[in-house]
Protein backbone atom coordinates (compact mmCIF):
# COMPACT_ATOMS: atom_id res chain seq x y z
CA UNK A 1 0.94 -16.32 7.74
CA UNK A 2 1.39 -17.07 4.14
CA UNK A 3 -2.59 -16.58 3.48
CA UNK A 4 -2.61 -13.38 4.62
CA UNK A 5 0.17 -11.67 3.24
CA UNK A 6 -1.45 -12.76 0.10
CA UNK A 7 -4.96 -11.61 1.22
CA UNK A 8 -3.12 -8.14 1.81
CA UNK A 9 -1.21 -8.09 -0.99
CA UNK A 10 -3.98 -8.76 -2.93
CA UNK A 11 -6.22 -6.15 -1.01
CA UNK A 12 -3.45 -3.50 -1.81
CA UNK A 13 -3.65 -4.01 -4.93
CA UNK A 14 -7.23 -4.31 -5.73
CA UNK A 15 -7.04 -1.41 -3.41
CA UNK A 16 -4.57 0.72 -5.52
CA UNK A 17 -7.05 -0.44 -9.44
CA UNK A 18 -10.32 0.70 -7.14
CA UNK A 19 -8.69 3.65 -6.04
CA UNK A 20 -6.17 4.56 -8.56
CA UNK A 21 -8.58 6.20 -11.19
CA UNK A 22 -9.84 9.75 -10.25
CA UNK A 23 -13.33 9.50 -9.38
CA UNK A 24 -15.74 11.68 -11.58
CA UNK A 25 -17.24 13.51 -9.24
CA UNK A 26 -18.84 16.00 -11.46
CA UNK A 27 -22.07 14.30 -12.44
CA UNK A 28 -23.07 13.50 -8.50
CA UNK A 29 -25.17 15.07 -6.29
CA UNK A 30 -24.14 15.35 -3.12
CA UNK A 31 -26.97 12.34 -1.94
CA UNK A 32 -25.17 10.30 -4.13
CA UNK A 33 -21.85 11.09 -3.39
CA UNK A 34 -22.73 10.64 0.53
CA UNK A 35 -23.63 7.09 -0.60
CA UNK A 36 -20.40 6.44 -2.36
CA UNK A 37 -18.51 8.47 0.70
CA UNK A 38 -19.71 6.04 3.07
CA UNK A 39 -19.70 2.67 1.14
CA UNK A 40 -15.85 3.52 0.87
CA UNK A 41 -15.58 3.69 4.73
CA UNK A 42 -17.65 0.49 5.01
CA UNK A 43 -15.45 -1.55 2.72
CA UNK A 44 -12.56 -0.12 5.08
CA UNK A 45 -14.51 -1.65 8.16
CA UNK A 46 -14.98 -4.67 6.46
CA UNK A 47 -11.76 -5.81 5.88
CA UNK A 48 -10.89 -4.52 9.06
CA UNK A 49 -13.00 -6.83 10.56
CA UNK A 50 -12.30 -10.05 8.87
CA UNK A 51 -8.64 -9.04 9.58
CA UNK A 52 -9.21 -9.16 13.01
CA UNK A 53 -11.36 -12.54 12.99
CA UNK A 54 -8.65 -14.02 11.03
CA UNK A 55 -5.96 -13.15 13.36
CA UNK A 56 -8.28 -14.15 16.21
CA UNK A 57 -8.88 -17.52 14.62
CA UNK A 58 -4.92 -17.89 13.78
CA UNK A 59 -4.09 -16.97 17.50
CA UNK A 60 -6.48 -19.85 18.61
CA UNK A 61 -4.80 -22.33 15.81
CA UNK A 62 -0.96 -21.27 16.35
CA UNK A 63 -0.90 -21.01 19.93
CA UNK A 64 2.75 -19.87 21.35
CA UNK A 65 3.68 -20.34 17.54
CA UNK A 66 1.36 -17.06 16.82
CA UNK A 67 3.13 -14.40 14.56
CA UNK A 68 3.03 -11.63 17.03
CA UNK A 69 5.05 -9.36 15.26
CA UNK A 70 4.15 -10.23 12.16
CA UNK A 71 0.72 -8.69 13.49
CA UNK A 72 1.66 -5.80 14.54
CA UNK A 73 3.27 -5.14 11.31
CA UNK A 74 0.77 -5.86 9.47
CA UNK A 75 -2.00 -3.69 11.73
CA UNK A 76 0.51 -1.11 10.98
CA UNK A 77 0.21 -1.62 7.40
CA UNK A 78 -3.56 -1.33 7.54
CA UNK A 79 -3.93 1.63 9.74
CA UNK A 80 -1.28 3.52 7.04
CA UNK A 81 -3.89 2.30 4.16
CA UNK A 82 -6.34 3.45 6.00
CA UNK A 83 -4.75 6.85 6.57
CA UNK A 84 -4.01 7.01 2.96
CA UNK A 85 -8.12 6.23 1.89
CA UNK A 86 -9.35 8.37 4.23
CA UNK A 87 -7.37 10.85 2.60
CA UNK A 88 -8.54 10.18 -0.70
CA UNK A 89 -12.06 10.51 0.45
CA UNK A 90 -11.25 13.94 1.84
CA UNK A 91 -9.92 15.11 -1.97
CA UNK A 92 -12.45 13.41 -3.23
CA UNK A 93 -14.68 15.31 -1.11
CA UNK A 94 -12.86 18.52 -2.27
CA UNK A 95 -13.11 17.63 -5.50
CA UNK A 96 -16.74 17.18 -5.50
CA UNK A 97 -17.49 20.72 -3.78
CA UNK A 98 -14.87 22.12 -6.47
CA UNK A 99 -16.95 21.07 -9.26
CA UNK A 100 -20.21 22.08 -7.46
CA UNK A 101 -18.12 25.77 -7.12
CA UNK A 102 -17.45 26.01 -10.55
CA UNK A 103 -20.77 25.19 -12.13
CA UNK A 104 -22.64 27.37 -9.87
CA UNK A 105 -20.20 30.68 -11.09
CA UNK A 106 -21.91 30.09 -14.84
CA UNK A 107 -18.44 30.64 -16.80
CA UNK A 108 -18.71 30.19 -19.95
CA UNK A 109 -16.43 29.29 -22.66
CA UNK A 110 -12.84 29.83 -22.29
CA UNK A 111 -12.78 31.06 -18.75
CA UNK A 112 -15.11 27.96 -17.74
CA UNK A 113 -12.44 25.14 -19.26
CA UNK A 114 -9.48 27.09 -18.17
CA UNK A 115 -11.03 26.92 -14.44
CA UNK A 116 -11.74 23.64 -15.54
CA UNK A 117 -8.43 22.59 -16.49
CA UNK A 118 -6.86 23.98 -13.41
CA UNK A 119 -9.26 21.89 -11.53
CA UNK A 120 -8.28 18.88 -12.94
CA UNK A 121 -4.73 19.47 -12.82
CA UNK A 122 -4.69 20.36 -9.00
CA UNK A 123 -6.98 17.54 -8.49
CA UNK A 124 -5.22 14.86 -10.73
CA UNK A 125 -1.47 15.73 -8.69
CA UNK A 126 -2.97 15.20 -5.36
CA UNK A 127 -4.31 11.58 -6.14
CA UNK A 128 -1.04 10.98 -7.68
CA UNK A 129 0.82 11.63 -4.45
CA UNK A 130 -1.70 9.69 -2.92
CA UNK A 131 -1.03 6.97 -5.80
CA UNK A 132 2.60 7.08 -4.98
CA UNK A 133 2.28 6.60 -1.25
CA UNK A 134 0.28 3.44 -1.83
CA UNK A 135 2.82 2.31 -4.20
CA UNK A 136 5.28 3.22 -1.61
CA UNK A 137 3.57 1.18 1.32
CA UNK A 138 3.14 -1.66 -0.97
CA UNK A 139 7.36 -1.83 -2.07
CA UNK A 140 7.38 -1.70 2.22
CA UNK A 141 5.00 -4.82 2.45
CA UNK A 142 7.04 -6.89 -0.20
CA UNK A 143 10.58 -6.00 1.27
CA UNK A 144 9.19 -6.58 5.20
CA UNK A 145 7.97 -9.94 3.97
CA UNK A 146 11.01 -10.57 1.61
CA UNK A 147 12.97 -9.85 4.40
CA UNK A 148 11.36 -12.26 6.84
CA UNK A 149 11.36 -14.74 4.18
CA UNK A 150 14.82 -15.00 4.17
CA UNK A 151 15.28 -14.54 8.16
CA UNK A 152 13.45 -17.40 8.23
CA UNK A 153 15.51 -19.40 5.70
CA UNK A 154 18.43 -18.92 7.80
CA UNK A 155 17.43 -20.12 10.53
């Protein structure tokens, strides 16, 4: 159980560096960004799946000793992650048309980096909140396993 709390802990966090940065949309083309778009959801499948062979493997090993609940916790976990990336794509997504938007109205000087700059601003707040629900699913994670932990100590 151990090995996988790390492997998730480690995954949010890797999860939260990868993600964390605003994506610079701007110079992509939309063939391009397609490509990136769906290598994201891949990666999601991915880990999905060696989740479930994992736990699949672990159920075999334990036997009656499986973690049920810690499981279903942790599927939980994943399918909020999930949630949250998905939603990043969509900004991203967003983002992407945004800039395509703004270059194809030809502004020019001021009125092109004031557009610009509210762009960014609008863009750089919603992957903060996005940023801060990560953070706030990963304080979850440590006190849930904290918590069992010490459960388990007392016993």
């Amino acid at each position: 159980m151990h090995m996988i709390f790390k492997n998730l802990l480690i995954w949010g966090c890797v999860t939260l560096f990868q993600l964390g940065s605003v994506v610079n949309l701007e110079a992509q083309d939309d063939q391009e960004w397609e490509g990136e778009k769906q290598r994201r959801i891949d990666e999601m499948d991915r880990r999905q799946e060696e989740f479930d062979a994992e736990i699949e493997r672990r159920r075999s090993e334990e036997g009656e000793h499986f973690d049920e609940e810690g499981v279903k916790w942790q599927r939980r976990m994943m399918k909020s992650r999930r949630e949250l990336e998905m939603r990043r794509i969509r900004l991203d997504e967003e983002q992407h048309k945004s800039w395509d938007d703004l270059h194809k109205q030809e502004l020019e000087g001021s009125d092109f980096d004031s557009a610009r700059e509210a762009l960014e601003r609008r863009f750089e707040e919603e992957h903060r909140k996005i940023d801060e629900a990560h953070q706030a699913l990963d304080e979850e994670e440590r006190q849930y396993w904290e918590d069992r932990h010490q459960a388990a100590g007392n016993e």
